[in-house]
Protein backbone atom coordinates (compact mmCIF):
# COMPACT_ATOMS: atom_id res chain seq x y z
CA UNK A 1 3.97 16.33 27.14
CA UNK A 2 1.41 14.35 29.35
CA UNK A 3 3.58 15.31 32.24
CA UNK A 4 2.07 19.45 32.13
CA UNK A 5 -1.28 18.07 31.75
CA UNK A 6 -3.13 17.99 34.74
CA UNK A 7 -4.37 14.20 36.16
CA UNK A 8 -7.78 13.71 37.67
CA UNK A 9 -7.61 12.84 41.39
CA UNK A 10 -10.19 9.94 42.43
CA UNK A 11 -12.15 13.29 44.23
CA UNK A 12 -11.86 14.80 41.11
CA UNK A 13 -13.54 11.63 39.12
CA UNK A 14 -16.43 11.45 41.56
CA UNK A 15 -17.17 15.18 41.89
CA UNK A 16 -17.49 15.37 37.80
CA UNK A 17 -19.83 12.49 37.94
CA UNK A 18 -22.02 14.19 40.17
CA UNK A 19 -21.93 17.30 38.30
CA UNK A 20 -22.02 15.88 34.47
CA UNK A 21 -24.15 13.30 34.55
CA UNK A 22 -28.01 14.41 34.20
CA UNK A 23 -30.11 11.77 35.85
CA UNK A 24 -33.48 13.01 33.63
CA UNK A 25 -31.32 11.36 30.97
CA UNK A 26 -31.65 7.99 32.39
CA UNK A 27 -34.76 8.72 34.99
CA UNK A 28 -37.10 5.77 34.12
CA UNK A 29 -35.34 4.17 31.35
CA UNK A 30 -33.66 0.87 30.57
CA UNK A 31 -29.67 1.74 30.71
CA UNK A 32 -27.40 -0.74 28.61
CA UNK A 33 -23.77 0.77 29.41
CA UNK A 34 -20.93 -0.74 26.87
CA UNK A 35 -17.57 -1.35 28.06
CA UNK A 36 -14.13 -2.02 26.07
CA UNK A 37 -12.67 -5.37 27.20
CA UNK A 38 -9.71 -6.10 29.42
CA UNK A 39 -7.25 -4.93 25.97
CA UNK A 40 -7.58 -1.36 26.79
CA UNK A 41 -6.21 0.41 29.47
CA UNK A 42 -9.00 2.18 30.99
CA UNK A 43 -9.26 2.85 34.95
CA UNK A 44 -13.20 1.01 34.30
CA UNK A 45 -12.63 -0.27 38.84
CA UNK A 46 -12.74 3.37 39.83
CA UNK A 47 -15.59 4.62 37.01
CA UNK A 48 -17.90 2.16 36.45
CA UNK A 49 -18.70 1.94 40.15
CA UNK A 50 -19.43 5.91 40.09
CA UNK A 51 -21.17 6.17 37.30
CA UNK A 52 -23.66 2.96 38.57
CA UNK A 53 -23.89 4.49 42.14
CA UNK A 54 -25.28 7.68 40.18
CA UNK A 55 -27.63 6.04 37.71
CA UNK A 56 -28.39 2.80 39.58
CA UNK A 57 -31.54 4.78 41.73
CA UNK A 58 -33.28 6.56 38.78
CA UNK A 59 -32.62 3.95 36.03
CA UNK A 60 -35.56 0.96 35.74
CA UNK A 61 -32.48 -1.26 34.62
CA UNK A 62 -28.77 -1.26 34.46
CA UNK A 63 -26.76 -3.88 32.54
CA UNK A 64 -23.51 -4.21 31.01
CA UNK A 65 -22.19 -5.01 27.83
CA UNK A 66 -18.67 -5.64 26.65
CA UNK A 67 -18.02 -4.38 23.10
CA UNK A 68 -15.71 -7.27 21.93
CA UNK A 69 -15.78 -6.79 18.32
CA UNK A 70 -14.32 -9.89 17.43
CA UNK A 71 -12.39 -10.52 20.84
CA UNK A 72 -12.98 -13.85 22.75
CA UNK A 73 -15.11 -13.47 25.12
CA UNK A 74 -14.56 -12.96 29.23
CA UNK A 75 -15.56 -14.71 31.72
CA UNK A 76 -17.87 -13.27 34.31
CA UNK A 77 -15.70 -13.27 37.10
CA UNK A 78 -12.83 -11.48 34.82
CA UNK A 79 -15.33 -8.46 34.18
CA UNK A 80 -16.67 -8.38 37.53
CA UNK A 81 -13.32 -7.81 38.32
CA UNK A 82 -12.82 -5.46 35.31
CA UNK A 83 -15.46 -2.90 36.72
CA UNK A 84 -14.74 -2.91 40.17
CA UNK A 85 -17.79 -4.79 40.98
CA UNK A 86 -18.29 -5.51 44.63
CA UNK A 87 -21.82 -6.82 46.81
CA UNK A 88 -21.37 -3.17 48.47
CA UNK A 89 -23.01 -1.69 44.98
CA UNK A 90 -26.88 -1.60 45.34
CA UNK A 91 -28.98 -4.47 43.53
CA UNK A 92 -25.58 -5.39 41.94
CA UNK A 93 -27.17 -9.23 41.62
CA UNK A 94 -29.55 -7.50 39.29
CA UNK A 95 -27.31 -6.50 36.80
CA UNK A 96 -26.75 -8.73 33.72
CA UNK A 97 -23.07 -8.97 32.05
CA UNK A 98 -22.85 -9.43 28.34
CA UNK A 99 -20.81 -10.45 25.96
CA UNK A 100 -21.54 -9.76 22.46
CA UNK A 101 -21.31 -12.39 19.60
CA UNK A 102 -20.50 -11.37 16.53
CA UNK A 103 -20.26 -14.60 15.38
CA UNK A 104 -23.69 -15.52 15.58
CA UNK A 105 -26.80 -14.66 13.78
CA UNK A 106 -29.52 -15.00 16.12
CA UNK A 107 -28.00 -12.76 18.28
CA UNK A 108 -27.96 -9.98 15.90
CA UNK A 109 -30.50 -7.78 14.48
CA UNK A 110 -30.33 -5.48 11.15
CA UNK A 111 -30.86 -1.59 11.32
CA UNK A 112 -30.90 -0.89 7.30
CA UNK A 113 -27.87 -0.80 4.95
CA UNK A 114 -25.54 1.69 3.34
CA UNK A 115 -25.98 2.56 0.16
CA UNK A 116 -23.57 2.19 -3.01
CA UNK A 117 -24.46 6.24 -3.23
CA UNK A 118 -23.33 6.62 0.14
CA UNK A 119 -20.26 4.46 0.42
CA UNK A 120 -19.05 6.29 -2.54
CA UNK A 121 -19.72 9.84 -1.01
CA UNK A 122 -18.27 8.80 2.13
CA UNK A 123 -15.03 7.05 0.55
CA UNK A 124 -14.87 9.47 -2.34
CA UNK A 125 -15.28 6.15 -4.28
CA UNK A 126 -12.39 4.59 -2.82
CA UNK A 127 -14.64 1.50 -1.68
CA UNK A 128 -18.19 1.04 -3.13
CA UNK A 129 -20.45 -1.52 -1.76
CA UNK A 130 -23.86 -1.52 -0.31
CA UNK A 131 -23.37 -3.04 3.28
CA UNK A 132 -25.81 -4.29 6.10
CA UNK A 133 -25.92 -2.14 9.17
CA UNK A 134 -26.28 -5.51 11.78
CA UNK A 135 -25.88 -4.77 15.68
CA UNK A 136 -26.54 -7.02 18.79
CA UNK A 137 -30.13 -7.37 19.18
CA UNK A 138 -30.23 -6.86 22.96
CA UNK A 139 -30.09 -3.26 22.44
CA UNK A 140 -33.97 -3.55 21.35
CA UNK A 141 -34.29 -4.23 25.46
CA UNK A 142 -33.09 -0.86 26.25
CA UNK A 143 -34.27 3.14 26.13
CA UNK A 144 -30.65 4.49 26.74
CA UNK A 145 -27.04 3.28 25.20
CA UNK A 146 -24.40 4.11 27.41
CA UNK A 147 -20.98 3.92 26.07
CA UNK A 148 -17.99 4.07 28.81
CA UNK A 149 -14.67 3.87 27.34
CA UNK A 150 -11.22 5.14 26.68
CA UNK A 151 -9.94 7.13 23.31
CA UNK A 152 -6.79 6.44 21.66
CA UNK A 153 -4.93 7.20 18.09
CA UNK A 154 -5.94 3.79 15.97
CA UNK A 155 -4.98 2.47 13.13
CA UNK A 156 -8.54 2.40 11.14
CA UNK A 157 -10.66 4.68 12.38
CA UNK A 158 -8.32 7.88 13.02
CA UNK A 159 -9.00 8.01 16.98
CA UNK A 160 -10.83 4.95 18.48
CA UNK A 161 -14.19 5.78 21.06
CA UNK A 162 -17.48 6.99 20.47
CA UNK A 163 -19.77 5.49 18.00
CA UNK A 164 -16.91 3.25 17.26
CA UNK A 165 -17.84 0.82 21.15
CA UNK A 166 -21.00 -0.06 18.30
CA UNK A 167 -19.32 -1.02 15.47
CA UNK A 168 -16.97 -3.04 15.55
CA UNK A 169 -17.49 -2.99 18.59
CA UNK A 170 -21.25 -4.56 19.38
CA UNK A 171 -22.01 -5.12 15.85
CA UNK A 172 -22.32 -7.59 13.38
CA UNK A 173 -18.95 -8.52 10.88
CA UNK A 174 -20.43 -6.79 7.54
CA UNK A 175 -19.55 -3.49 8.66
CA UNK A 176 -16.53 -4.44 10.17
CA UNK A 177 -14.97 -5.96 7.32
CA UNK A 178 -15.97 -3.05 4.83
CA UNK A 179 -14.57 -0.09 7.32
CA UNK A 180 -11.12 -2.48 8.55
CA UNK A 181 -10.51 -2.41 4.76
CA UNK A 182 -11.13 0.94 3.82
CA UNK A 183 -9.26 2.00 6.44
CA UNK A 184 -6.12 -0.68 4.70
CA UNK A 185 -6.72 0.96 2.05
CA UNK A 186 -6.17 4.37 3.29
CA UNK A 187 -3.50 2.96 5.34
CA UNK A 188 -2.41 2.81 9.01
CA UNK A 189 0.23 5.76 8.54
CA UNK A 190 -2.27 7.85 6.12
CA UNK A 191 -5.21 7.22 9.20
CA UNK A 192 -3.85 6.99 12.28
CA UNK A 193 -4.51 10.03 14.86
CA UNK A 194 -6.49 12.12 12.69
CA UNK A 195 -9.99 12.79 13.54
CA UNK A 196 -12.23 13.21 10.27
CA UNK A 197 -11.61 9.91 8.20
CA UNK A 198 -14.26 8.45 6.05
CA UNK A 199 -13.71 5.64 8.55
CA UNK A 200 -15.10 7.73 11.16
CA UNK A 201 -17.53 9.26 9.03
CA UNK A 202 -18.86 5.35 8.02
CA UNK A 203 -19.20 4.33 11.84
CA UNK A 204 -21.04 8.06 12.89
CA UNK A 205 -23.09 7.14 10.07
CA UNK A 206 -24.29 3.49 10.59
CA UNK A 207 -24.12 4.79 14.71
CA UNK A 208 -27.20 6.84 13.38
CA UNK A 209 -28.97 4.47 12.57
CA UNK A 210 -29.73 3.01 16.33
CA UNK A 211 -32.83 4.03 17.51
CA UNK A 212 -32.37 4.21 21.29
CA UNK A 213 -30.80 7.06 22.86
CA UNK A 214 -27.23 7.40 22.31
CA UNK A 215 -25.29 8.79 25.18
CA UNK A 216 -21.46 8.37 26.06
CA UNK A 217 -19.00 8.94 28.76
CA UNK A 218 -15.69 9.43 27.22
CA UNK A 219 -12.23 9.74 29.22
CA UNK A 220 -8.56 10.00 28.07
CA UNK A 221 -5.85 8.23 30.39
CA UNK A 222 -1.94 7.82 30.15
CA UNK A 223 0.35 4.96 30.32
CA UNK A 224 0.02 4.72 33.99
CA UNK A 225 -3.85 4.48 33.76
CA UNK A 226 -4.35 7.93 35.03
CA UNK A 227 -7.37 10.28 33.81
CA UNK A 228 -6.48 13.36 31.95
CA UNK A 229 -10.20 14.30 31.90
CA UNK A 230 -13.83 12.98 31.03
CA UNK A 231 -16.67 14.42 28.59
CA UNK A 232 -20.40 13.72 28.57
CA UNK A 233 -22.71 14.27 26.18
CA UNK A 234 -23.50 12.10 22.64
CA UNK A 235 -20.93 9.66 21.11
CA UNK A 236 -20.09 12.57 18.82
CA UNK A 237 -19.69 15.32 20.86
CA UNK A 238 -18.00 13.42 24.18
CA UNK A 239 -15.83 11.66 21.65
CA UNK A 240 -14.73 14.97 19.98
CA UNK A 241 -13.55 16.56 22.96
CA UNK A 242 -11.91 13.28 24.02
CA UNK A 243 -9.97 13.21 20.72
CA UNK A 244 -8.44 16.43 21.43
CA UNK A 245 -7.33 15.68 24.50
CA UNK A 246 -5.83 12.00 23.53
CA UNK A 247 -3.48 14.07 21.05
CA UNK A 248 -2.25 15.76 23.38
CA UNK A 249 -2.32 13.19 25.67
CA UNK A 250 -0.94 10.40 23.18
CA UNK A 251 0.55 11.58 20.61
CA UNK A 252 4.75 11.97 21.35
CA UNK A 253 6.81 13.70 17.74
CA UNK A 254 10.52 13.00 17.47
CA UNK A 255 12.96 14.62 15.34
CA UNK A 256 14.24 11.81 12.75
CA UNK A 257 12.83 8.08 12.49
CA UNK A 258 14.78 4.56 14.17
CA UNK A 259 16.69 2.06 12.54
CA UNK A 260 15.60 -0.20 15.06
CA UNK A 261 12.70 -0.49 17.52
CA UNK A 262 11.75 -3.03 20.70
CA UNK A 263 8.30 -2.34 21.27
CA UNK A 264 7.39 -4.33 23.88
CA UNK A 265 3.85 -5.39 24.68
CA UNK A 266 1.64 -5.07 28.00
CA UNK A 267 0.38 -8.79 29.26
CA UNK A 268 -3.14 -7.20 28.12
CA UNK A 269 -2.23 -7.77 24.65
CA UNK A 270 -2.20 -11.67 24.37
CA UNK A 271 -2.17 -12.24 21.21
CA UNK A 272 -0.84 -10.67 17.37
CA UNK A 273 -4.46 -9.74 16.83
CA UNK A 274 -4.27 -7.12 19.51
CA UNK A 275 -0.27 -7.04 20.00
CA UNK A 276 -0.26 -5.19 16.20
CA UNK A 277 -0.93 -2.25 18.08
CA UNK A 278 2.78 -2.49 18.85
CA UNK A 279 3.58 -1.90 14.93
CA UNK A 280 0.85 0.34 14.09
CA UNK A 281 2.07 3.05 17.18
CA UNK A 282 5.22 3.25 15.91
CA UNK A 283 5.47 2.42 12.27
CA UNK A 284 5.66 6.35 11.32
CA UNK A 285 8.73 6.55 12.87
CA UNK A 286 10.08 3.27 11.54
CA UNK A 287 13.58 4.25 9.24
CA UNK A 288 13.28 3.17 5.72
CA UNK A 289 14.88 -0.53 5.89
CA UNK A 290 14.72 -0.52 9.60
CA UNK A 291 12.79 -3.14 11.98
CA UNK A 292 10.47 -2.94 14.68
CA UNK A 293 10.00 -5.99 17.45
CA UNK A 294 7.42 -6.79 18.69
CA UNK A 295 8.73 -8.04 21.86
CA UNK A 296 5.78 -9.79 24.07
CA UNK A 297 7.17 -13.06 25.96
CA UNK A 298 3.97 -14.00 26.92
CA UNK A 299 1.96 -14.33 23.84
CA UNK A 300 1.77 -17.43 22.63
CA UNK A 301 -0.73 -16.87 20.06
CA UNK A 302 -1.56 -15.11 16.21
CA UNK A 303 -5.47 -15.24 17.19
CA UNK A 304 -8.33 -17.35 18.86
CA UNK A 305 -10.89 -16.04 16.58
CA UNK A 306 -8.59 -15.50 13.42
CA UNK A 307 -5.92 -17.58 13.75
CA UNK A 308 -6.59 -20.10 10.83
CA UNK A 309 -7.43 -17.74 8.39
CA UNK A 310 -4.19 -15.96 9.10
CA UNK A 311 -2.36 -18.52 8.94
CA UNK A 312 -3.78 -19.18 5.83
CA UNK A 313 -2.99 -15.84 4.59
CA UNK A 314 -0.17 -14.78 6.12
CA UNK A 315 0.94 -10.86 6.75
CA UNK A 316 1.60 -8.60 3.77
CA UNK A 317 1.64 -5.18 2.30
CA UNK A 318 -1.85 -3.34 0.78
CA UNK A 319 -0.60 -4.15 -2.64
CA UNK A 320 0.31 -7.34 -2.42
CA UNK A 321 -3.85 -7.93 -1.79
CA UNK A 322 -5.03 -5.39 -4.07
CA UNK A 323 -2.65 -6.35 -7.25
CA UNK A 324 -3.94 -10.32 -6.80
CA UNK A 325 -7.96 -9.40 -5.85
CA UNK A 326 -8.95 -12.24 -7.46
CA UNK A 327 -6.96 -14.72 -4.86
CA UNK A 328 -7.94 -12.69 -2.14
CA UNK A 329 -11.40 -11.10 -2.27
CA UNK A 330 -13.10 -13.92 -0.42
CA UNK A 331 -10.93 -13.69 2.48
CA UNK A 332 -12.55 -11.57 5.56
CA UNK A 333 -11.87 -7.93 4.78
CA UNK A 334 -11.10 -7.24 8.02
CA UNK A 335 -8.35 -10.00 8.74
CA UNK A 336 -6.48 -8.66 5.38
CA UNK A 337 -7.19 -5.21 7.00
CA UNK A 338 -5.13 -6.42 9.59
CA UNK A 339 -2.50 -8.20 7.92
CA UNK A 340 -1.81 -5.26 6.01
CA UNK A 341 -1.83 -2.69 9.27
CA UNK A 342 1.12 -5.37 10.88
CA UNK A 343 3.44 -5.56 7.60
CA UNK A 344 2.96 -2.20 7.12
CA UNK A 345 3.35 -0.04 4.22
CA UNK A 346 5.24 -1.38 0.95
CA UNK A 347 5.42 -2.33 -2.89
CA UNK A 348 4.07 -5.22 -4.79
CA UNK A 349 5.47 -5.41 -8.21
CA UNK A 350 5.64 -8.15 -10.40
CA UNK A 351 4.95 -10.98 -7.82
CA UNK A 352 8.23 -9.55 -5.85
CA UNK A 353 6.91 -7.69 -2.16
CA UNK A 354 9.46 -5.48 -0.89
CA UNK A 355 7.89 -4.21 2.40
CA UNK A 356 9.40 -0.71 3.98
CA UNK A 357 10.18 -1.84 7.57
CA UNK A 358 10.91 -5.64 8.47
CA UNK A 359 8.52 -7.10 11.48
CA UNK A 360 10.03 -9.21 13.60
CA UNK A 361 8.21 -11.25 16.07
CA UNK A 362 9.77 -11.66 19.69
CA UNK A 363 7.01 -14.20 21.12
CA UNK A 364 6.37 -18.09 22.08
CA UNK A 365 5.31 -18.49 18.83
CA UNK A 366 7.80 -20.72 17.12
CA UNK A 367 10.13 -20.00 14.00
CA UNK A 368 8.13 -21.91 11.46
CA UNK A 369 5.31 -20.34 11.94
CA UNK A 370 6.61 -16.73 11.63
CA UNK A 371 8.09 -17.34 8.57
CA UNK A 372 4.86 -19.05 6.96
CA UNK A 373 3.48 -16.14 7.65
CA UNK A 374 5.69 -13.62 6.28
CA UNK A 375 7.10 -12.12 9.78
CA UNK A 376 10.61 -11.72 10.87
CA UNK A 377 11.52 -14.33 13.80
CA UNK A 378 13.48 -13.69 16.92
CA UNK A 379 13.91 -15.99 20.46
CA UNK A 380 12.84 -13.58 22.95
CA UNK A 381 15.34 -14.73 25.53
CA UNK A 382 18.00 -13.50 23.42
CA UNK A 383 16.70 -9.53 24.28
CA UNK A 384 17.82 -7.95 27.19
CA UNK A 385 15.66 -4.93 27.22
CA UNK A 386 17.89 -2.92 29.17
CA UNK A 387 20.12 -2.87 25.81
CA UNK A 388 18.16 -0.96 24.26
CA UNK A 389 17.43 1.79 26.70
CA UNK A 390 18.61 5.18 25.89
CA UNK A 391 20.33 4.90 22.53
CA UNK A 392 18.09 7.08 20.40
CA UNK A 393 21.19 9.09 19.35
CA UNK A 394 22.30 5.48 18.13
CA UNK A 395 18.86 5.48 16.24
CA UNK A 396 17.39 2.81 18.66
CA UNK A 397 14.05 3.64 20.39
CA UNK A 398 12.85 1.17 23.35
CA UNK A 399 8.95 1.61 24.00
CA UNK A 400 8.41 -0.32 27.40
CA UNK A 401 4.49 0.04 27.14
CA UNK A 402 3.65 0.42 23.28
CA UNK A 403 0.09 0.26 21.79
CA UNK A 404 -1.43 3.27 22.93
CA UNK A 405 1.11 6.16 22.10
CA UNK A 406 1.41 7.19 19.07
CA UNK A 407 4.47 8.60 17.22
CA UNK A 408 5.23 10.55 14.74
CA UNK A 409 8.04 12.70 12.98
CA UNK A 410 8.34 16.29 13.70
CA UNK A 411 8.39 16.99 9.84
């Protein structure tokens, strides 16, 4: 599949650069470019460089900020290092690198709110609630928002990119929470890789809202962090073109599910909060009764940000939330978003869960805890990974860099 698509030399990369990217765009202005964090694969050493070497002598500013969503957030050095960033790059020392906080209310600012009206129309009344529209308030310092990042199938939103590097990704937790869980709601299986959700429709929507320039550089790159191609133009359009390509690109079909899956995690995901990409790639192809691992030797943790609360809540099917609101309505929407999207699709009927596919955790994190909070438990020095190469006749699948490939039954 990704093997007759054609890969982007580094020539390649720098001659579309020069040819895409119209400087009257950014001639004069104040350029904020947003950046995923170090938990996507994106080749950011080879394009960020380019794309400041092109807008660096025409912009009036050029700084950096590093859509975290909730993620922790990095140290400089750690996205110097992230973008390539050498003292070869003109006026380099002028350059600020952000993080965003989410957490904290004087960094944010509020753009308006969605309506009841318009959460219904967008959800086809599947979630009503009127809900603040709050971004990072450093984008009032700007003329131009520049986002540069990857697109992938995801879990929530249908295909991650665009609009989406503003919410979650700089924004505020109100709209986070309400699009996690209507995207739980939905579910992962019902959402992932499709392109018009009301998710997406919810994020284009509140991305409207922004007042400065909206402009996006969107690419598409395999496992082995190679470009399949780039598109320029606004978070819409670059993102549409870049969702096309990504399922191609991402998107692998096999002909009858597993009864068993080792989906083993890249060091980039270092904790459960990002490693659930593991589960949500692959639960569509999960058998009935089967079990998926999420083998990642080096995580140690559930998450920084979350952790407690999870803890506290544990991991569980949609239903099991839904049929006990009352218990649960108080909780973050977007950390039972999550819970759900791990566990995975199941029933909840009369205070018995009986989830479809059991989640077993192959990590540092100890027994006890996995089964406090609902997940399967396994010592990951008892998996040789070699053993479960090459036995999907035997209805075993091995992923050796899940997360970012999606699959799916043929049927």
């Amino acid at each position: 599949m990704t093997a007759k698509l054609p890969i982007l030399s580094d020539a390649d990369v720098s001659n579309w650069f020069e040819r895409e990217i119209p400087l009257d765009d950014f001639r004069g202005r104040r350029v904020l470019v947003i950046v995923p964090d170090a938990t996507r694969t994106a080749p950011l050493e080879l394009l960020f460089p380019l794309l400041y070497r092109r807008l660096r002598p025409v912009a009036q500013k050029l700084d950096v900020m590093v859509a975290l969503g909730t993620h922790p957030p990095m140290p400089q050095a750690s996205i110097q290092k992230m973008l390539g960033i050498t003292s070869d790059l003109p006026r380099i020392n002028e350059t600020q690198l952000l993080n965003h906080a989410w957490d904290q209310p004087s960094q944010l600012t509020t753009l308006g709110k969605l309506t009841r009206d318009e959460t219904s129309a967008i959800t086809s009344g599947v979630l009503v609630d009127e809900v603040a529209v709050t971004i990072n308030k450093a984008i009032l310092d700007y003329d131009v928002l520049l986002v540069l990042g990857p697109v992938f199938p995801h879990e929530v939103v249908g295909f991650s990119g665009g609009n989406k590097y503003f919410f979650p990704g700089i924004s505020g937790p109100e709209l986070l929470n309400f699009f996690h869980w209507l995207g739980a709601l939905i579910t992962n299986v019902g959402i992932i890789g499709q392109k018009t959700t009301p998710v997406r429709q919810v994020v284009d929507r509140a991305a409207s809202m922004i007042p400065q320039i909206r402009r996006c550089v969107a690419f598409v790159v395999n496992a082995q962090c190679e470009l399949h191609g780039l598109s320029f133009g606004s978070p819409e359009n670059a993102w549409n073109d870049a969702a096309d390509l990504s399922a191609q690109v991402h998107i692998v079909r096999v002909a009858r599910p597993f009864r068993q899956v080792l989906s083993c995690a890249p060091p980039m995901y270092d904790e459960v909060w990002v490693a659930g990409k593991c589960m949500y790639k692959l639960e569509p192809v999960v058998a009935d009764g089967g079990e998926l691992i999420i083998y990642a030797p080096h995580l140690r943790e559930i998450s920084v940000t979350h952790g407690t609360l999870i803890e506290k809540v544990g991991y569980h099917v949609r239903d099991y939330f839904t049929k006990q609101w009352e218990n649960f309505k108080d909780i973050p929407w977007g950390v039972l978003a999550h819970s759900t999207h791990v566990r995975g699709s199941g029933t909840y009927d009369n205070g018995v869960e009986h989830p479809r596919v059991q989640v077993t955790l192959a990590t540092q994190i100890p027994r006890d805890v996995c089964e406090r909070i609902n997940l399967g438990y396994r010592d990951p020095a008892t998996i040789n990974v070699k053993d479960f190469a090459d036995r999907e006749d035997e209805g075993i699948l091995l992923v050796r860099k899940a997360g970012e490939q999606l699959y799916r039954l043929e049927q």
